[in-house]
Every structure is written in structure tokens, then in C-alpha cells.
N, C-alpha and C. Protein backbone atom coordinates (compact mmCIF):
# COMPACT_ATOMS: atom_id res chain seq x y z
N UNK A 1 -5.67 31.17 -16.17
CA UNK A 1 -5.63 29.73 -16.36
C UNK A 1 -5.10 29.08 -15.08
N UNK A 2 -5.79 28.34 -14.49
CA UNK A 2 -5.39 27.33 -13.16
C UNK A 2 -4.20 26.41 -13.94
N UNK A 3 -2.96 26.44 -12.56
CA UNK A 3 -2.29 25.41 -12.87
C UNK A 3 -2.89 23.89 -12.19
N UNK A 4 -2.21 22.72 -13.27
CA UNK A 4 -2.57 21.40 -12.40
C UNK A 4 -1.47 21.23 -11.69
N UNK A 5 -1.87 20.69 -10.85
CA UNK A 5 -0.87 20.00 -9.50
C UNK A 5 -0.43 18.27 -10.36
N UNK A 6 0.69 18.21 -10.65
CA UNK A 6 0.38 16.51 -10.60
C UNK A 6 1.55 15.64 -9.61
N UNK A 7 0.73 14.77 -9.45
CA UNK A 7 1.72 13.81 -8.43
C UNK A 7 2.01 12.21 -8.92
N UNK A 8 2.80 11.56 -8.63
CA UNK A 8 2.67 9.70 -8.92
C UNK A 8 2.26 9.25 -8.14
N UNK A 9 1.64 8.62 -8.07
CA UNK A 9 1.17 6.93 -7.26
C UNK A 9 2.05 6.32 -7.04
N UNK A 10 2.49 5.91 -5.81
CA UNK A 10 3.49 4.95 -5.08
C UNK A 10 3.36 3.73 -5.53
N UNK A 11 2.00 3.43 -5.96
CA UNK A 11 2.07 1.77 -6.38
C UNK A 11 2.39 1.50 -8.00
N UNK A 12 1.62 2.54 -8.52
CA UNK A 12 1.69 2.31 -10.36
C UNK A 12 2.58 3.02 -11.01
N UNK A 13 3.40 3.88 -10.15
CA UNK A 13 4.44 5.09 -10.49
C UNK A 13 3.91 6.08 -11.87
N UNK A 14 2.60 6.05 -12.25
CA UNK A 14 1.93 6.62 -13.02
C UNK A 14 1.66 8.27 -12.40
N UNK A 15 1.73 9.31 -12.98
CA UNK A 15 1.37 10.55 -12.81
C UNK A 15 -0.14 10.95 -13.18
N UNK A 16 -0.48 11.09 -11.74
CA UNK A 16 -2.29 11.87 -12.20
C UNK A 16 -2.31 13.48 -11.52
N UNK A 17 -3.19 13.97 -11.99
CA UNK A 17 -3.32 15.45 -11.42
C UNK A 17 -3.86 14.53 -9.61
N UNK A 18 -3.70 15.90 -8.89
CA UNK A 18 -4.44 16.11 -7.55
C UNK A 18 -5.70 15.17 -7.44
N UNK A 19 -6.48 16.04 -8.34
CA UNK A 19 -7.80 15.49 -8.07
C UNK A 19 -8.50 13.98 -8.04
N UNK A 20 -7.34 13.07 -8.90
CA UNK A 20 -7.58 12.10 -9.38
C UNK A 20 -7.11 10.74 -8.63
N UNK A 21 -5.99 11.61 -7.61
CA UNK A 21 -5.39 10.46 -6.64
C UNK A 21 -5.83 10.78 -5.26
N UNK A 22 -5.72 10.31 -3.97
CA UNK A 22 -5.94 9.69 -3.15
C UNK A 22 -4.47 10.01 -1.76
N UNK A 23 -4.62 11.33 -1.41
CA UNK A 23 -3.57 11.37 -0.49
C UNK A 23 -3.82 10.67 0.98
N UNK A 24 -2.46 9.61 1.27
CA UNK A 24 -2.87 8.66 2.41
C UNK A 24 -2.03 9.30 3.44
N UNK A 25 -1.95 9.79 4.33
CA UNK A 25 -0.95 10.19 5.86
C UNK A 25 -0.77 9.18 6.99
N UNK A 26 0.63 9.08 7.38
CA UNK A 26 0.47 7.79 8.69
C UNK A 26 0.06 9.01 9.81
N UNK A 27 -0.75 8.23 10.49
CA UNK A 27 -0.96 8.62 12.05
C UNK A 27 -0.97 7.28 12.75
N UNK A 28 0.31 7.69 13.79
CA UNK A 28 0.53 6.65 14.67
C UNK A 28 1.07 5.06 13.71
N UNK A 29 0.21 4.26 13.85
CA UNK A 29 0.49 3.00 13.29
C UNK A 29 -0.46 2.87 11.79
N UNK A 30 -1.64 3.81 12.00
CA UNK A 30 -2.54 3.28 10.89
C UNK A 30 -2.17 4.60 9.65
N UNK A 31 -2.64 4.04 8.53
CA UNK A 31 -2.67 5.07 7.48
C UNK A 31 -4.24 5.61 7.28
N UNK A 32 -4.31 7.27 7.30
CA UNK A 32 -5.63 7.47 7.01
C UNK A 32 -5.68 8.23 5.73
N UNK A 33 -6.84 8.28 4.99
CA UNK A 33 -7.24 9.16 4.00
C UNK A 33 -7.42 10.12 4.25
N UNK A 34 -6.44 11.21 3.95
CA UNK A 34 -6.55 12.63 3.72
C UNK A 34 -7.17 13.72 3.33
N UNK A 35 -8.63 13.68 3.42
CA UNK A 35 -9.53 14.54 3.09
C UNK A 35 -9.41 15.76 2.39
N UNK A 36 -8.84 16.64 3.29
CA UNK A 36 -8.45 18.05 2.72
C UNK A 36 -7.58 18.22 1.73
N UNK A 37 -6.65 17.28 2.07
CA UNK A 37 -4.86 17.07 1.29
C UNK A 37 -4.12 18.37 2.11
N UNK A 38 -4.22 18.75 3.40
CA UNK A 38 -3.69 19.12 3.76
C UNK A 38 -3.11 19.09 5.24
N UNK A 39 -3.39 17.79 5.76
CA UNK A 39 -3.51 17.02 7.12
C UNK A 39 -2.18 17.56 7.52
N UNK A 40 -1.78 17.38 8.70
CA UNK A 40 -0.24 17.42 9.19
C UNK A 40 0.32 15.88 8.57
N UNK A 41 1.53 15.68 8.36
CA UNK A 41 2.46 14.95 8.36
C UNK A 41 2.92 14.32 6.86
N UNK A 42 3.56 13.51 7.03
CA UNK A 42 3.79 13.18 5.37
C UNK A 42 2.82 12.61 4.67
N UNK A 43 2.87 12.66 3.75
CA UNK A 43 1.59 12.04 2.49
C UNK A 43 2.33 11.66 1.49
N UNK A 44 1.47 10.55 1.00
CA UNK A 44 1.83 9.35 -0.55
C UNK A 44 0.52 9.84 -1.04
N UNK A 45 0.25 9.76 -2.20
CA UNK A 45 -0.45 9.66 -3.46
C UNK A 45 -1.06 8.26 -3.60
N UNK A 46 -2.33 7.36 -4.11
CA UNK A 46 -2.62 6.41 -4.70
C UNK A 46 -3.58 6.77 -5.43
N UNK A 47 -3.43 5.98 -6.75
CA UNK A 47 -5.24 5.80 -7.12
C UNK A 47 -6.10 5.16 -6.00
N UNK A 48 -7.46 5.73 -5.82
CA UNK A 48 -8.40 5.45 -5.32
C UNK A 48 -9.06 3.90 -6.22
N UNK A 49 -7.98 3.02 -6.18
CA UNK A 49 -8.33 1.89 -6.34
C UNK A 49 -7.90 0.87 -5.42
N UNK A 50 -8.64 -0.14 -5.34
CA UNK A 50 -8.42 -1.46 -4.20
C UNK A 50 -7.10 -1.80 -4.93
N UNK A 51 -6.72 -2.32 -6.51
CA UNK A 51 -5.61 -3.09 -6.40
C UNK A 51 -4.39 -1.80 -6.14
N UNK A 52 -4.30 -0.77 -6.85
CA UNK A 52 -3.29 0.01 -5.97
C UNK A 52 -2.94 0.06 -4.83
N UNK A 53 -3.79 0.11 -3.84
CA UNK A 53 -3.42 0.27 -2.10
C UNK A 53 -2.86 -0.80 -2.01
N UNK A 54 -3.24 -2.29 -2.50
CA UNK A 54 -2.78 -3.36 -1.89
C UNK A 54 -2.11 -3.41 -2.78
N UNK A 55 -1.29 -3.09 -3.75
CA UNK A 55 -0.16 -3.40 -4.49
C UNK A 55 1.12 -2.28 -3.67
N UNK A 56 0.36 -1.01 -3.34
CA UNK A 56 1.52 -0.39 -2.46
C UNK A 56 1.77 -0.89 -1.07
N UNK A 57 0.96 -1.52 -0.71
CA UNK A 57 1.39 -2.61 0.74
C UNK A 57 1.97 -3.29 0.64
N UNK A 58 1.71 -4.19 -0.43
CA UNK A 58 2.45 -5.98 -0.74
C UNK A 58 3.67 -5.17 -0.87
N UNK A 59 4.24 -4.23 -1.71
CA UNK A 59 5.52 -3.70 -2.12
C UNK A 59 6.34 -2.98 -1.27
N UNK A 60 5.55 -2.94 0.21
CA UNK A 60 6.19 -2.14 0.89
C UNK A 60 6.19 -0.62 0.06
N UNK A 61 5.94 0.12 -0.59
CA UNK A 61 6.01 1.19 -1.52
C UNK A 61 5.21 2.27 -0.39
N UNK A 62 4.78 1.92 0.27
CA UNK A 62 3.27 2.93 0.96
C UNK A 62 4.33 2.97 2.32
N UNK A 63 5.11 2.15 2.34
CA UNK A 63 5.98 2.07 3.95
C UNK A 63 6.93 3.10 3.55
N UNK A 64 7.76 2.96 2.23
CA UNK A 64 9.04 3.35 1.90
C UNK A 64 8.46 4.94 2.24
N UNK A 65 7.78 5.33 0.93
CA UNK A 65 6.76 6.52 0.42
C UNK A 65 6.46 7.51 2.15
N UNK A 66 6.15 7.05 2.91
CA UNK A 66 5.67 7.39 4.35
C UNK A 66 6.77 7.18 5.46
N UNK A 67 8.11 6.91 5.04
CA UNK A 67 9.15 6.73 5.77
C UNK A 67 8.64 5.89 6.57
N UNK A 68 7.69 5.05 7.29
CA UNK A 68 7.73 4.13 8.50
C UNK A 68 8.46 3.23 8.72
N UNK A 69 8.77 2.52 9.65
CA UNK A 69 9.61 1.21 9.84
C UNK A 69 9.31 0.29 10.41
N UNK A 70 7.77 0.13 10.62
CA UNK A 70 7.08 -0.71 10.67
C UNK A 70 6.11 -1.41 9.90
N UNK A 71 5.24 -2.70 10.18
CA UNK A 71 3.77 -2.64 9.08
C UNK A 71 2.55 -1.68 9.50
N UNK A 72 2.49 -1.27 8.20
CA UNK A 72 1.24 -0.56 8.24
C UNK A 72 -0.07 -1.29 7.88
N UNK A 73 -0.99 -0.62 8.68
CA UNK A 73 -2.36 -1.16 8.78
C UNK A 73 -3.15 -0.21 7.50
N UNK A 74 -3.40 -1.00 6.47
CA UNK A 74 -4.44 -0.51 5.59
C UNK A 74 -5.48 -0.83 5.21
N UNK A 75 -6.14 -1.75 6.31
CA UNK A 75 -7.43 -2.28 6.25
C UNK A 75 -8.64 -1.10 5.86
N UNK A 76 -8.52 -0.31 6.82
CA UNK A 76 -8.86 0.88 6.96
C UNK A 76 -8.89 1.68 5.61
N UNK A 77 -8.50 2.03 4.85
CA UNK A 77 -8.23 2.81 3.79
C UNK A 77 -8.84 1.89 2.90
N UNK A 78 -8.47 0.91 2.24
CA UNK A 78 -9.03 -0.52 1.23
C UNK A 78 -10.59 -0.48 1.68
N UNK A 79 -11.14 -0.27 2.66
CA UNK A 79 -12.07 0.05 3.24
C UNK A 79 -13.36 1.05 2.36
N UNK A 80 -12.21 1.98 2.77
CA UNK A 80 -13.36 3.16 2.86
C UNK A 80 -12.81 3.97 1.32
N UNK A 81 -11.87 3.34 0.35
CA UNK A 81 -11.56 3.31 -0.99
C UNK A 81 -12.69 2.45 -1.78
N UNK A 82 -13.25 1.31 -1.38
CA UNK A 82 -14.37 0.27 -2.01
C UNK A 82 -15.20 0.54 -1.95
């Protein structure tokens, strides 16, 4: 029997398995979508939904979640999530 992996969403604090969320990694200034889920560096969880990403931006939650201390650019991600 496979175990599930599950993780929360930074924006909805809801628990989904792996498969169902959306691992985001900062590189540099921008946040990218994590393909493999196994990129170098830290990773947040979202649903692969538009109002999630931009509810973890507006909340700062995607900054906290990713330790940065700056704004992050998630044009990019809202993007290629739609």
C-alpha cells in the first residue's frame, strides 16, 4: 500500500495530498512552479488555483512560507496556474 504525502496550502491552511497542490520555490526575486517537487531550495504548497496564489500574496503567507524579505513577483505563477 503507497503512503500519501499530505501538505497545507499557505493560503487556505487546508491539507491536500502531494498530488493535488502546487509546490512554488523562490529563485532569486521571482517565485517559480516546481515541476518535479524536487527543485533546490525552499518550497510552499498552494492549490493550483488563481484565488489561492493571490490570497497567499495579498497575505504575505507565500513571503512568510518562503522566508523572503522582500515582494515577491507572482505574476508568473497566476500565469501559468490559469
Amino acid at each position: 500500500m503507497a503512503k500519501t504525502v499530505t501538505r497545507m496550502c499557505v493560503s487556505c491552511r487546508s491539507r491536500d495530498s502531494t498530488d493535488q497542490l502546487v509546490r512554488l520555490v523562490l529563485d532569486g526575486l521571482r517565485v517559480i512552479v516546481d515541476q518535479t517537487g524536487h527543485a533546490a531550495g525552499r518550497g510552499a504548497y498552494v492549490h493550483p488555483h488563481v484565488q489561492c496564489v493571490d490570497n497567499a500574496a495579498l497575505h504575505k503567507a507565500l513571503g512568510r512560507a518562503l522566508r523572503a524579505r522582500m515582494a515577491l513577483d507572482v505574476t508568473a505563477v497566476t500565469l501559468l496556474i490559469s
